[in-house]
C-alpha atoms as a PDB file:
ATOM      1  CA  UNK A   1       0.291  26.564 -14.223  1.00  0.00           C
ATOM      2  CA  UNK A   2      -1.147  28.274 -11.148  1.00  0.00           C
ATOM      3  CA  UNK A   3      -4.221  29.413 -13.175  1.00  0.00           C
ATOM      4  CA  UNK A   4      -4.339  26.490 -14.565  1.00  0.00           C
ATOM      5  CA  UNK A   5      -4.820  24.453 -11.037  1.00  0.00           C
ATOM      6  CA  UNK A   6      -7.324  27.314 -10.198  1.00  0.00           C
ATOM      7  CA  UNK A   7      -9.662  27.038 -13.187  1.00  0.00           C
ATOM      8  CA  UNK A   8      -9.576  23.317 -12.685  1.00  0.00           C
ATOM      9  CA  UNK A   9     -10.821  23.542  -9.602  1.00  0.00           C
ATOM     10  CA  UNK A  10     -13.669  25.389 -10.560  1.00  0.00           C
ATOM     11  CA  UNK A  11     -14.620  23.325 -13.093  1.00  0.00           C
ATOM     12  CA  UNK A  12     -17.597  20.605 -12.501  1.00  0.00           C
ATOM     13  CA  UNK A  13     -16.226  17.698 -15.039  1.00  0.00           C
ATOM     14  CA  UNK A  14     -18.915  15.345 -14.685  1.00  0.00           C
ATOM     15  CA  UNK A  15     -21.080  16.393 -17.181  1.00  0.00           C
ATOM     16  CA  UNK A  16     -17.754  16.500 -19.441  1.00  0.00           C
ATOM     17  CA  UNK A  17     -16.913  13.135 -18.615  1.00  0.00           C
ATOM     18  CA  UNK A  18     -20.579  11.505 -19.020  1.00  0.00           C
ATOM     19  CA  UNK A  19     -20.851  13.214 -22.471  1.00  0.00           C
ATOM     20  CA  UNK A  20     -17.415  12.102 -23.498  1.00  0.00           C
ATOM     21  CA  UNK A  21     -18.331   8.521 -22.719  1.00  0.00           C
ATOM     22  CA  UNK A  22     -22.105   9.030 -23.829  1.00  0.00           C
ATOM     23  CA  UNK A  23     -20.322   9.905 -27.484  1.00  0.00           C
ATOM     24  CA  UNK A  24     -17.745   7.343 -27.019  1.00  0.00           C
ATOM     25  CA  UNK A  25     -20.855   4.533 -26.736  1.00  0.00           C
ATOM     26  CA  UNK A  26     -22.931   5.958 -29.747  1.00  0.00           C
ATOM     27  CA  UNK A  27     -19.915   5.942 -32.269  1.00  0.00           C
ATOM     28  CA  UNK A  28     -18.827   2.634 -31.360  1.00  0.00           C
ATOM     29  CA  UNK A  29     -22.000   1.796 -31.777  1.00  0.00           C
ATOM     30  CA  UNK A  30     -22.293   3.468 -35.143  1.00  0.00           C
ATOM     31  CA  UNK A  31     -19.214   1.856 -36.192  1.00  0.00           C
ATOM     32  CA  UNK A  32     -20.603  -1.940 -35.569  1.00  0.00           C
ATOM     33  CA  UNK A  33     -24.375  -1.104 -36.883  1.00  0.00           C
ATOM     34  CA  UNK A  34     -22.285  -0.011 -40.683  1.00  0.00           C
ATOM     35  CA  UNK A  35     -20.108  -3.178 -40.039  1.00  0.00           C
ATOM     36  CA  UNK A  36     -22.877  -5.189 -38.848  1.00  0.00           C
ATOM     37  CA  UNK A  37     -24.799  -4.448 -41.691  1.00  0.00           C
ATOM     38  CA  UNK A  38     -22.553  -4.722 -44.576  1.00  0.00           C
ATOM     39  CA  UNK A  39     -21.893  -7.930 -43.389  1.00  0.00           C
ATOM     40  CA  UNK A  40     -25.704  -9.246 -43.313  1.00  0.00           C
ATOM     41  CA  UNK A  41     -25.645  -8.097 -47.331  1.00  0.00           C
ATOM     42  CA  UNK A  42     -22.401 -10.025 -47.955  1.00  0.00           C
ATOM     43  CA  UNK A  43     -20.143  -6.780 -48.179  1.00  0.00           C
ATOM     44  CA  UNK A  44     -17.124  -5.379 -46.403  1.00  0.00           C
ATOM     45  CA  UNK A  45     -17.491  -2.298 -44.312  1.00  0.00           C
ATOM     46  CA  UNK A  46     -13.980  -1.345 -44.759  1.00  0.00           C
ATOM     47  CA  UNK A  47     -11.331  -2.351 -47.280  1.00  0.00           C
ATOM     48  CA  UNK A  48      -8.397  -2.113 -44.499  1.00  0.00           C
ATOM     49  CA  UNK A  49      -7.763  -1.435 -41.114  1.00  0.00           C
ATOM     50  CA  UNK A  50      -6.634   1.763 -42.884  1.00  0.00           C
ATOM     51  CA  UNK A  51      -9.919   2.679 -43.674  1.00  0.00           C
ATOM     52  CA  UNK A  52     -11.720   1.946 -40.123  1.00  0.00           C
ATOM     53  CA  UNK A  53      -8.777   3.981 -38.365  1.00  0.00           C
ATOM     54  CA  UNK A  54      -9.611   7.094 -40.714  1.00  0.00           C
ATOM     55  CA  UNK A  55     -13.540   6.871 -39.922  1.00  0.00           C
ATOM     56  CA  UNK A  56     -13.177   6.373 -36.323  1.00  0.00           C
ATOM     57  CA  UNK A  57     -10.609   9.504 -36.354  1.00  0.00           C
ATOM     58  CA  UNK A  58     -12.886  11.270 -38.583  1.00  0.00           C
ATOM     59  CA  UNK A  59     -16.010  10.677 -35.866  1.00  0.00           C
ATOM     60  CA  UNK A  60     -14.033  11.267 -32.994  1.00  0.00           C
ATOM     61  CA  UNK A  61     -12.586  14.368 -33.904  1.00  0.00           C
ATOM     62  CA  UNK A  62     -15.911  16.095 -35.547  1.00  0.00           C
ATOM     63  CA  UNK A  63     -17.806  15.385 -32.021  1.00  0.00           C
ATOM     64  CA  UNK A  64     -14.873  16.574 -29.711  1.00  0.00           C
ATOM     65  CA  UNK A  65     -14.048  19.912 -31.611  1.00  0.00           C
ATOM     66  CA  UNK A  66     -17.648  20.786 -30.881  1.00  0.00           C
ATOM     67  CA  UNK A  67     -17.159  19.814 -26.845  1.00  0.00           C
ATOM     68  CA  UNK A  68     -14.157  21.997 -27.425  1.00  0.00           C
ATOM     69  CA  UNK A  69     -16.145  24.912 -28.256  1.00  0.00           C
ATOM     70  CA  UNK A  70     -18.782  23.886 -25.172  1.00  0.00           C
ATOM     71  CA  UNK A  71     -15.431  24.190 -23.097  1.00  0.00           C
ATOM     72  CA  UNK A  72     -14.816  27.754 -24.878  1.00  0.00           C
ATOM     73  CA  UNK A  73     -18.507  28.791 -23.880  1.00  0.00           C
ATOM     74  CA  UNK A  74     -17.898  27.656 -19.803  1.00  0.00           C
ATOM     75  CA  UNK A  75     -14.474  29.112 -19.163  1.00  0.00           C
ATOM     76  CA  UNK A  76     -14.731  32.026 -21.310  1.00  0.00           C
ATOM     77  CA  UNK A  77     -17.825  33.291 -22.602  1.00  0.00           C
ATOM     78  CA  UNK A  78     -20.185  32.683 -19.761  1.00  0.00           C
ATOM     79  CA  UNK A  79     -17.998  34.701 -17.979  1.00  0.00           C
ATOM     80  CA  UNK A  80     -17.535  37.610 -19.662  1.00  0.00           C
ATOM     81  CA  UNK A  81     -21.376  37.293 -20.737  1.00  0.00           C
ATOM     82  CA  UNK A  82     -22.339  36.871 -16.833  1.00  0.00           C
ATOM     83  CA  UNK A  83     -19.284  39.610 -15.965  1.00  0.00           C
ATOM     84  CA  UNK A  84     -18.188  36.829 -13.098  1.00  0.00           C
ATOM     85  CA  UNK A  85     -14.415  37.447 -15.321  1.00  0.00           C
ATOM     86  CA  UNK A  86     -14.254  40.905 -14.277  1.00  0.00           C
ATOM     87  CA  UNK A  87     -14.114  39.775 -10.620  1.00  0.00           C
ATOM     88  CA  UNK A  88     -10.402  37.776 -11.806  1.00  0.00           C
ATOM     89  CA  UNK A  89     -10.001  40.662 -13.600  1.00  0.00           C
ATOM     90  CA  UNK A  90      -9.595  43.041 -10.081  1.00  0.00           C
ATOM     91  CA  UNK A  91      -7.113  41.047  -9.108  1.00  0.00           C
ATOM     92  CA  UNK A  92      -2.749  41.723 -10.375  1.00  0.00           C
ATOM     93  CA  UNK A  93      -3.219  39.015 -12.686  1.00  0.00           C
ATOM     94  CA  UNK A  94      -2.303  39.609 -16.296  1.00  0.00           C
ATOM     95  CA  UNK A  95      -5.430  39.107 -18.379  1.00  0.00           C
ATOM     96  CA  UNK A  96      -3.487  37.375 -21.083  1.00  0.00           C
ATOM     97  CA  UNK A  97      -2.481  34.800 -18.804  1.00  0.00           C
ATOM     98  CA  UNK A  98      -5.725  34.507 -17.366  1.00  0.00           C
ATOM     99  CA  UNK A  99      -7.136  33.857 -20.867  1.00  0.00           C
ATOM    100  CA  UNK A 100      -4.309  31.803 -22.011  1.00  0.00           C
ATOM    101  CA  UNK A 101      -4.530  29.395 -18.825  1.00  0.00           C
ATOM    102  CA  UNK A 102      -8.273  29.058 -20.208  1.00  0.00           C
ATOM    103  CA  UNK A 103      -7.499  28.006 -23.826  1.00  0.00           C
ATOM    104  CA  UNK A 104      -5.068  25.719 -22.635  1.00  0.00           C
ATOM    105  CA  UNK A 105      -7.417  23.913 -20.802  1.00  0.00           C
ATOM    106  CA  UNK A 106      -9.808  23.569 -23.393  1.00  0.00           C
ATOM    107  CA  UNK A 107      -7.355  22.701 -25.998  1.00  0.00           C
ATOM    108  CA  UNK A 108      -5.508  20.245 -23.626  1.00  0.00           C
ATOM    109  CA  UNK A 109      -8.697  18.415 -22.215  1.00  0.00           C
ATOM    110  CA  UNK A 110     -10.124  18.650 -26.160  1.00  0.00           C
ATOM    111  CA  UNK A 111      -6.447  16.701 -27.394  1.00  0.00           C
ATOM    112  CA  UNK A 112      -6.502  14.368 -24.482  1.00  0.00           C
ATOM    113  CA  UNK A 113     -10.650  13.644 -25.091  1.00  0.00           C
ATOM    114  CA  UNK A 114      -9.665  13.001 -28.790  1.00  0.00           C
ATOM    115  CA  UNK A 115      -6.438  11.055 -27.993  1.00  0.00           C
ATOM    116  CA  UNK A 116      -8.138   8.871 -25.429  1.00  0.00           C
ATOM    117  CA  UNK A 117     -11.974   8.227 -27.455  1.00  0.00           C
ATOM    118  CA  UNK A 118      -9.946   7.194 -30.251  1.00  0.00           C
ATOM    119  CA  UNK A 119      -8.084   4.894 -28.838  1.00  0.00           C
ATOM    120  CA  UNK A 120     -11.097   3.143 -26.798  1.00  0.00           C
ATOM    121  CA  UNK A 121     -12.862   2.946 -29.715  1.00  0.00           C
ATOM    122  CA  UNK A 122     -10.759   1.501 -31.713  1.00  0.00           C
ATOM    123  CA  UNK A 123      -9.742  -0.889 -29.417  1.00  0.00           C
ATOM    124  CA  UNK A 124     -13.695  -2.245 -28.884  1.00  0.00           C
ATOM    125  CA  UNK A 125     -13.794  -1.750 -32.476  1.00  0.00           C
ATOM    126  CA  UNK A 126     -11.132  -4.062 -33.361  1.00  0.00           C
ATOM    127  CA  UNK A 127     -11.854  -6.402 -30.546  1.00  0.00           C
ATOM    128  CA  UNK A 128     -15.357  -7.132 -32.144  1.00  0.00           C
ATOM    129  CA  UNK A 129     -13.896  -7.877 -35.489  1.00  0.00           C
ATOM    130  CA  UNK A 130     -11.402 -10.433 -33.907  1.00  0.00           C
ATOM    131  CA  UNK A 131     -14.573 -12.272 -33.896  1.00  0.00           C
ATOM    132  CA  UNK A 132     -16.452 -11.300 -36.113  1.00  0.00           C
ATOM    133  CA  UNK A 133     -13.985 -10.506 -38.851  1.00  0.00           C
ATOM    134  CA  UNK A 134     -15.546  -7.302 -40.800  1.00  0.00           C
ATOM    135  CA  UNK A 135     -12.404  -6.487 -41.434  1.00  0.00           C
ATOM    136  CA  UNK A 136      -9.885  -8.214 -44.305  1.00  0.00           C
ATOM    137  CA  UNK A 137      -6.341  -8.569 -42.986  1.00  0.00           C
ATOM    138  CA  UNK A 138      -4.556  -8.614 -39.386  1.00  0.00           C
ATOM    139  CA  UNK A 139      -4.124  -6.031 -37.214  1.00  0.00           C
ATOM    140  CA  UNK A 140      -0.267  -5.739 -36.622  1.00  0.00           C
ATOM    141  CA  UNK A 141       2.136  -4.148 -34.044  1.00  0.00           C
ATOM    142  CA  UNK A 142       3.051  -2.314 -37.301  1.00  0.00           C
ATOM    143  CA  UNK A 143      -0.284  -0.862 -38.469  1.00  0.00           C
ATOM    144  CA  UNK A 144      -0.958   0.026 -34.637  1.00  0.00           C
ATOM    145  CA  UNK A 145       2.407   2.047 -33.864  1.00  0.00           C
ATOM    146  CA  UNK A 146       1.636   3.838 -37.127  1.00  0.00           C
ATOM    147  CA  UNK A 147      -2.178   4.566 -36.367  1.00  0.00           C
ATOM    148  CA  UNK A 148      -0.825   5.639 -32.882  1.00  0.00           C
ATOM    149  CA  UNK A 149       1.681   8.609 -34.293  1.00  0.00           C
ATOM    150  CA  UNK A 150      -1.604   9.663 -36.799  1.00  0.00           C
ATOM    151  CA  UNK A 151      -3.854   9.750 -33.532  1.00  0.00           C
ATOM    152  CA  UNK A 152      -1.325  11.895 -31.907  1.00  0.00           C
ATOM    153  CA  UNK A 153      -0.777  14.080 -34.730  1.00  0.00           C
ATOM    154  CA  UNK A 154      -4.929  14.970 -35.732  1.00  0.00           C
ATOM    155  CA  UNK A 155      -5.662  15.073 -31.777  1.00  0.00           C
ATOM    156  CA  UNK A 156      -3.561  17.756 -32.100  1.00  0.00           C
ATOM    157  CA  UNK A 157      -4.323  19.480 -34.856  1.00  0.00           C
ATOM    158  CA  UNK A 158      -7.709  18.739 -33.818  1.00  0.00           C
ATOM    159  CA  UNK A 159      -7.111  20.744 -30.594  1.00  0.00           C
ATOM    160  CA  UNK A 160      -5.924  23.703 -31.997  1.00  0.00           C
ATOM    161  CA  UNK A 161      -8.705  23.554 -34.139  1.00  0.00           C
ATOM    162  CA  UNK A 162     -11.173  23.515 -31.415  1.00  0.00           C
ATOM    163  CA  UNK A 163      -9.881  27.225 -30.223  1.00  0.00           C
ATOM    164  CA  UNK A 164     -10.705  28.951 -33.532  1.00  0.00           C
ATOM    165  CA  UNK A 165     -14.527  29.489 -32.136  1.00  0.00           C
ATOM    166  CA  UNK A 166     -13.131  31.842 -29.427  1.00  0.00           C
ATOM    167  CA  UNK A 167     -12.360  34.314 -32.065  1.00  0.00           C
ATOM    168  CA  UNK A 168     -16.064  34.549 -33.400  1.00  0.00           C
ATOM    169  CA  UNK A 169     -18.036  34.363 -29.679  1.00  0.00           C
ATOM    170  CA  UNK A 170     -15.274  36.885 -28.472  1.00  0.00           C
ATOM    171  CA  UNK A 171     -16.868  39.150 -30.640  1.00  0.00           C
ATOM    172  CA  UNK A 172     -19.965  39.704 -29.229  1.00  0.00           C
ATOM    173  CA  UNK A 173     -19.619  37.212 -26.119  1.00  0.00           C
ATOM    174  CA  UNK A 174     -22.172  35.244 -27.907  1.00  0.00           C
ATOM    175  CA  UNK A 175     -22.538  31.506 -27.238  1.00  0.00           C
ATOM    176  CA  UNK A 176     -24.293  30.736 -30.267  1.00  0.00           C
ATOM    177  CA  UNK A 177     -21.913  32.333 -32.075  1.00  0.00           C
ATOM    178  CA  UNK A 178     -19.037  29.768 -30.417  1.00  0.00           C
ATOM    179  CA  UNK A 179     -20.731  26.744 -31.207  1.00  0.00           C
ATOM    180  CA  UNK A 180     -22.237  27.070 -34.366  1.00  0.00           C
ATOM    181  CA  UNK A 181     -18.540  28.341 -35.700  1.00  0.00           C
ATOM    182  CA  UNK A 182     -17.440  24.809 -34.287  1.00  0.00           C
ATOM    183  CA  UNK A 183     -20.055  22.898 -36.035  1.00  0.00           C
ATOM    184  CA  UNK A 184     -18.231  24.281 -39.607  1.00  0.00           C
ATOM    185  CA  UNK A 185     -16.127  21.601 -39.025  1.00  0.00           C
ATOM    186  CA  UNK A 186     -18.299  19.345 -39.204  1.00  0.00           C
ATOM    187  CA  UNK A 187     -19.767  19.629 -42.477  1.00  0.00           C
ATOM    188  CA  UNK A 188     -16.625  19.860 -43.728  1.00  0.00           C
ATOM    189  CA  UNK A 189     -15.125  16.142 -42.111  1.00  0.00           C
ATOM    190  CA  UNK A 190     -18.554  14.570 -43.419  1.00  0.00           C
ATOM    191  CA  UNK A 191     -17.961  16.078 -47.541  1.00  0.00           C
ATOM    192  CA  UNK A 192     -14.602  14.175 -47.171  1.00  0.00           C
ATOM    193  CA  UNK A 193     -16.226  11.125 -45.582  1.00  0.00           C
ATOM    194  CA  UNK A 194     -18.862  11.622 -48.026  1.00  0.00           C
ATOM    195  CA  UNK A 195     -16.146  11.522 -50.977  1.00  0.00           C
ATOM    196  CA  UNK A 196     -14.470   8.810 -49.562  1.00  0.00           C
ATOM    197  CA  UNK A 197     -17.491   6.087 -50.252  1.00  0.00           C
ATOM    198  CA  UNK A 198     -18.407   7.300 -52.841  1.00  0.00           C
ATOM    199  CA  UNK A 199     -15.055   6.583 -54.450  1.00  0.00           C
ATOM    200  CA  UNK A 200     -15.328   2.830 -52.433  1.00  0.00           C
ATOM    201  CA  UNK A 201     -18.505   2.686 -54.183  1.00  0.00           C
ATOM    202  CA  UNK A 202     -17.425   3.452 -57.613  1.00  0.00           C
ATOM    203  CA  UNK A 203     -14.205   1.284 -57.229  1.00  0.00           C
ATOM    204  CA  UNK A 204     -15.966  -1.426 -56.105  1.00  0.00           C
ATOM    205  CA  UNK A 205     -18.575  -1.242 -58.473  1.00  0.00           C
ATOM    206  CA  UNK A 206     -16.644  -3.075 -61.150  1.00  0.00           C
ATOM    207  CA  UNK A 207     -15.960  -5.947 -58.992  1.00  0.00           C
ATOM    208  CA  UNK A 208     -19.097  -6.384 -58.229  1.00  0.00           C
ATOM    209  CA  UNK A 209     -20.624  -6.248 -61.870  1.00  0.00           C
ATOM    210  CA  UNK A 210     -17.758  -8.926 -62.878  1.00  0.00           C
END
């Protein structure tokens, strides 16, 4: 916890925090434009508040695993590519702790980020459609203590994803290397996004024909 405090404190979080927001603003935004939109046509953005919880989650967490690996690059690779980590390394600390304190600050700040972007965004999300109503159904105490324990969960898992790019810019203390093994994800959440319209656009092509 010591190294911990000590990294911390030689961390500069603004530019953390503005992105965070910046990325919090252009999803919401995202999220209204689709609704927005499918509403000028006479359509339904979403089916359920189901739905909208799983794309917001699925937005959230593909941006933030990549600021995850950005964290990777600051605390661990810039260091060892600059050699500035060989200065901690003079003094009796182990290196594994050193290195662990790291990765627990970049998977804790990447969980909370997640935790906290989904939940603002679903909340402005949700607030618009209390008025506008792009959304069929009500939003209970029950949906939202569920959709609560499944942000928990995938911030999580979400986290410990984030830390797999430290493995492949370890290698060669490459930063390219960090990122572009966190933007793999990516690809990956938008196939299953991809697959999940084009099964709402398939199911609801009957309706629509009838």
């Amino acid at each position: 916890m010591n190294l911990i405090r000590i990294e911390l404190r030689k961390m500069k979080m603004g530019w953390y925090i503005r992105g965070a927001l910046i990325a919090n603003v252009i999803i919401m935004g995202f999220m209204w434009l689709i609704s927005y939109s499918e509403k000028a046509d006479g359509g339904v953005s979403f089916q359920s508040t189901d739905e909208a919880f799983l794309i917001i989650g699925t937005f959230v967490r593909a941006v933030f695993i990549v600021f995850g690996a950005v964290l990777i690059v600051k605390l661990v690779i810039s260091e060892y590519k600059n050699k500035t980590i060989l200065v901690m390394f003079t003094y009796p600390i182990s290196r594994k702790k050193l290195l662990t304190a790291k990765l627990m600050i970049a998977g804790g700040l990447t969980f909370i980020t997640i935790l906290l972007s989904n939940i603002l965004i679903a909340a402005g999300f949700f607030w618009l459609n209390s008025i506008c109503h792009f959304i069929p159904g009500e939003l209970t105490s029950e949906i939202i203590s569920q959709q609560a324990v499944k942000m928990a969960v995938f911030a999580f898992g979400a986290a410990g994803t984030s830390l797999v790019p430290i493995f492949f810019g370890m290698r060669r203390h490459s930063v390219p290397a960090t990122i572009i093994s966190s933007v793999v994800y990516i690809p990956l959440s938008l196939a299953a996004f991809g697959l999940f319209f084009s099964y709402m656009a398939i199911r609801n092509a009957e309706k629509q024909d009838a």
